[in-house]
Every structure is written in structure tokens, then in C-alpha cells.
Protein backbone atom coordinates (compact mmCIF):
# COMPACT_ATOMS: atom_id res chain seq x y z
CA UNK A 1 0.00 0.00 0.00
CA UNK A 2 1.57 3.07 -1.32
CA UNK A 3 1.40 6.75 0.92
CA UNK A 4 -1.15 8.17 -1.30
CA UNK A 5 -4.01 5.09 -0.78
CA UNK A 6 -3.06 5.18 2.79
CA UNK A 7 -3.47 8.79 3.79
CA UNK A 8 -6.91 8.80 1.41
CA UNK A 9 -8.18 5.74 3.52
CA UNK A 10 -7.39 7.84 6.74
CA UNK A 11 -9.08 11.03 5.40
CA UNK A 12 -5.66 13.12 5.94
CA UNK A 13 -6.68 14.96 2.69
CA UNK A 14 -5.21 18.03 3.46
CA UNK A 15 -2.06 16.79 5.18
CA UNK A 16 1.40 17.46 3.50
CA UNK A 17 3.22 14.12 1.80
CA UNK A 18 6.86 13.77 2.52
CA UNK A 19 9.18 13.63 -0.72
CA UNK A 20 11.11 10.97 0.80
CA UNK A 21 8.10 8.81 1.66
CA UNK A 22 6.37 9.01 -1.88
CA UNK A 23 9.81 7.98 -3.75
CA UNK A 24 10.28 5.51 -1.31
CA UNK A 25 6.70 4.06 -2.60
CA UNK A 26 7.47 4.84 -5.75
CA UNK A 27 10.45 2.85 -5.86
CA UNK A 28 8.77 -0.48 -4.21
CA UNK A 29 5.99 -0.02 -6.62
CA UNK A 30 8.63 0.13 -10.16
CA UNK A 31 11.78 -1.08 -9.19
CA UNK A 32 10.46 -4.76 -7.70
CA UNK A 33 7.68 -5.65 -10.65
CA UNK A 34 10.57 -6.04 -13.70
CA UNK A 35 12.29 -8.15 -11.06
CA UNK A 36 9.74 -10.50 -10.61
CA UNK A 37 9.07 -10.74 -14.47
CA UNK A 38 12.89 -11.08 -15.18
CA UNK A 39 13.33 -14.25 -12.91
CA UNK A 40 10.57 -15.68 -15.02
CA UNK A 41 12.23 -15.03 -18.21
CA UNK A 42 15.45 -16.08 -17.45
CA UNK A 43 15.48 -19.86 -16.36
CA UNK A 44 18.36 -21.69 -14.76
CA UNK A 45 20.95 -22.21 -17.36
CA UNK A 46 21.70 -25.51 -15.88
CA UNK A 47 18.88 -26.99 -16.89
CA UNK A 48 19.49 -26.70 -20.28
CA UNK A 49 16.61 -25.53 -23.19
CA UNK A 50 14.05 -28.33 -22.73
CA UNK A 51 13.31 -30.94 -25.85
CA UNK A 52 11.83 -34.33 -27.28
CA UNK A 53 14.39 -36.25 -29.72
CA UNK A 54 12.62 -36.14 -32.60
CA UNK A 55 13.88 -39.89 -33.32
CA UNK A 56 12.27 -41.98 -29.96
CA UNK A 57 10.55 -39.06 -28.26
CA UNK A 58 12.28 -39.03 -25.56
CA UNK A 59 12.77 -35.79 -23.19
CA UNK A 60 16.22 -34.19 -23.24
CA UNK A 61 17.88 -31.07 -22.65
CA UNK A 62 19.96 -28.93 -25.34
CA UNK A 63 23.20 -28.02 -23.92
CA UNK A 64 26.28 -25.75 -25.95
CA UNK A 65 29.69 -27.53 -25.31
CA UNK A 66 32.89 -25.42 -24.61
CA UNK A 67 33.67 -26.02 -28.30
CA UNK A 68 30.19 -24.31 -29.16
CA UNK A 69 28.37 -27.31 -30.60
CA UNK A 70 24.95 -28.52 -29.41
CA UNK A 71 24.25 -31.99 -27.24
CA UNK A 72 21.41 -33.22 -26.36
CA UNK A 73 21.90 -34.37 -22.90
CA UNK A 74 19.59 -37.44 -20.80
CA UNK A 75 17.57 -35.82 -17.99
CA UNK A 76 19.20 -37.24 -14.39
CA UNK A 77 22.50 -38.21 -13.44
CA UNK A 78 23.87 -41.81 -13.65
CA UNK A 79 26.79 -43.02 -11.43
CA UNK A 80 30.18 -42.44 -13.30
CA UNK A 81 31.57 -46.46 -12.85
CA UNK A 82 28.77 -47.01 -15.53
CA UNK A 83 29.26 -44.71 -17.45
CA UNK A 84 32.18 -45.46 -20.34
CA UNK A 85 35.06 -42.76 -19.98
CA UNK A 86 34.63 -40.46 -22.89
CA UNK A 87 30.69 -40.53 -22.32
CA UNK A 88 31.02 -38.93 -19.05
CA UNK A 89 29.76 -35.24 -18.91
CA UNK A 90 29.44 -32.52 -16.25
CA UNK A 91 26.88 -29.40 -16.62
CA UNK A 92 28.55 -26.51 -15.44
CA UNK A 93 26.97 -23.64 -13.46
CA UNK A 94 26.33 -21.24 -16.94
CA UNK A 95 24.74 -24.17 -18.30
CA UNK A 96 28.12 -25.13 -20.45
CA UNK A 97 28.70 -29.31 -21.00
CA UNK A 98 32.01 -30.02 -20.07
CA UNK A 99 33.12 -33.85 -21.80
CA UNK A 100 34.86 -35.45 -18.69
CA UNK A 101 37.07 -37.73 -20.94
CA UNK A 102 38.45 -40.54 -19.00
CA UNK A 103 38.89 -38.53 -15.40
CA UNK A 104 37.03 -40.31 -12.90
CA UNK A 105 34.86 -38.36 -10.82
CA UNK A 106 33.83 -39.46 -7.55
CA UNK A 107 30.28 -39.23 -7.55
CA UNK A 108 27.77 -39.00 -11.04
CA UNK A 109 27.76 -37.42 -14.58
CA UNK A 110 25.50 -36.67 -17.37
CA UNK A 111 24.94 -38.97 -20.72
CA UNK A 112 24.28 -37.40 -23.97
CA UNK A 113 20.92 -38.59 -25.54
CA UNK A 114 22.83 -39.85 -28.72
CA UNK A 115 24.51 -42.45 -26.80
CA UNK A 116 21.55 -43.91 -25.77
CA UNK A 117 18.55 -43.11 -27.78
CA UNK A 118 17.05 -46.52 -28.70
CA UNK A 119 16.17 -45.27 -32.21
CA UNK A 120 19.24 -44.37 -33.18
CA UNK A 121 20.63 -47.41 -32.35
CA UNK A 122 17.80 -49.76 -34.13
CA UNK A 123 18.26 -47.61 -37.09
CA UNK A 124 22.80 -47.96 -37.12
CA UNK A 125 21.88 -51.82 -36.55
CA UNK A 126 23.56 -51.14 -32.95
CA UNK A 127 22.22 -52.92 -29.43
């Protein structure tokens, strides 16, 4: 509730406002709406830009590597022991996939979709 509703609701019509007091309103009132609508726009990077592989229809997440390519990345991570080295990735905090290679981290990692998306392995004759 800004100054002016208040004062009108307490019938202080002819009562001076302080400067201070309406910019102070003023600035609650403009400054904190765009915030709100900003954190809506702007989701969590880490989660990567949601999709459906257009091969099995299976949901995935579009992630840029550091080399600026695309990779569509399994929701959920799996433990890294089975997980072949090479396949192991890690999502960084600006939403960045980061191959692991053959370092063995302690805990999990991501999987890229095209590893194991069953249609693109029925199609390639793979298992």
C-alpha cells in the first residue's frame, strides 16, 4: 500500500506528503515488478533448453559444449563407474557441457541422448 491510498483511507486529505516517503513508494511499486518478471524469463541455465528427440521421443535437454556445438543431454545423473570414460559429462553452473574424458569423478555425470537413444541405435543396426 503506497502513501497516497493510505493517507486517502485515513481522510488526511489536506495533510502534507513527505518527498522521501512518496519515492520511497514509488520505488517499491517500479523497481520490484521487472524483477519479478525477469526471474521468469530467465530460467536456470543448468537446466538446459528443454526438448523431445525427434527420433524416440524421448525428453532431453539442449546443452552448448565449450567447443560451441549442441548436445542433447539425458535428464538425471547416472553413477560415473557405468558410465564409459569419454561418455562422461558434467553441466557446469552457466549451463556449459564439459566432456569429462576418462577422469574419474567421484560421484555422477550426465549422458548425452545420442549415446543412448534406442532409435538411433535400431536404425545404425547397434544394441
Amino acid at each position: 500500500m503506497n502513501t497516497n491510498t493510505r493517507e486517502q483511507e485515513q481522510g488526511d486529505h489536506g495533510r502534507p506528503l513527505l518527498l522521501g516517503q512518496v519515492l520511497a513508494d514509488a520505488l517499491v511499486t517500479v523497481v520490484r515488478q521487472p524483477q519479478r518478471s525477469q526471474e521468469r524469463r530467465q530460467p536456470d541455465a543448468r537446466e538446459g533448453r528443454p526438448a523431445v528427440c525427434r527420433l524416440c521421443g524421448e525428453a532431453a535437454y539442449w546443452h552448448r559444449t565449450v567447443r560451441g556445438k549442441w548436445l542433447l543431454v539425458e535428464p538425471g545423473e547416472q553413477p560415473c563407474h557405468l558410465v564409459p570414460a569419454g561418455k562422461r559429462w558434467r553441466i557446469a553452473g552457466d549451463g556449459t557441457a564439459v566432456n569429462l574424458g576418462a577422469a574419474m569423478p567421484a560421484d555422477t555425470c550426465r549422458v548425452s541422448h545420442f549415446d543412448v537413444c534406442t532409435a538411433r541405435r535400431a536404425a545404425t543396426g547397434g544394441g
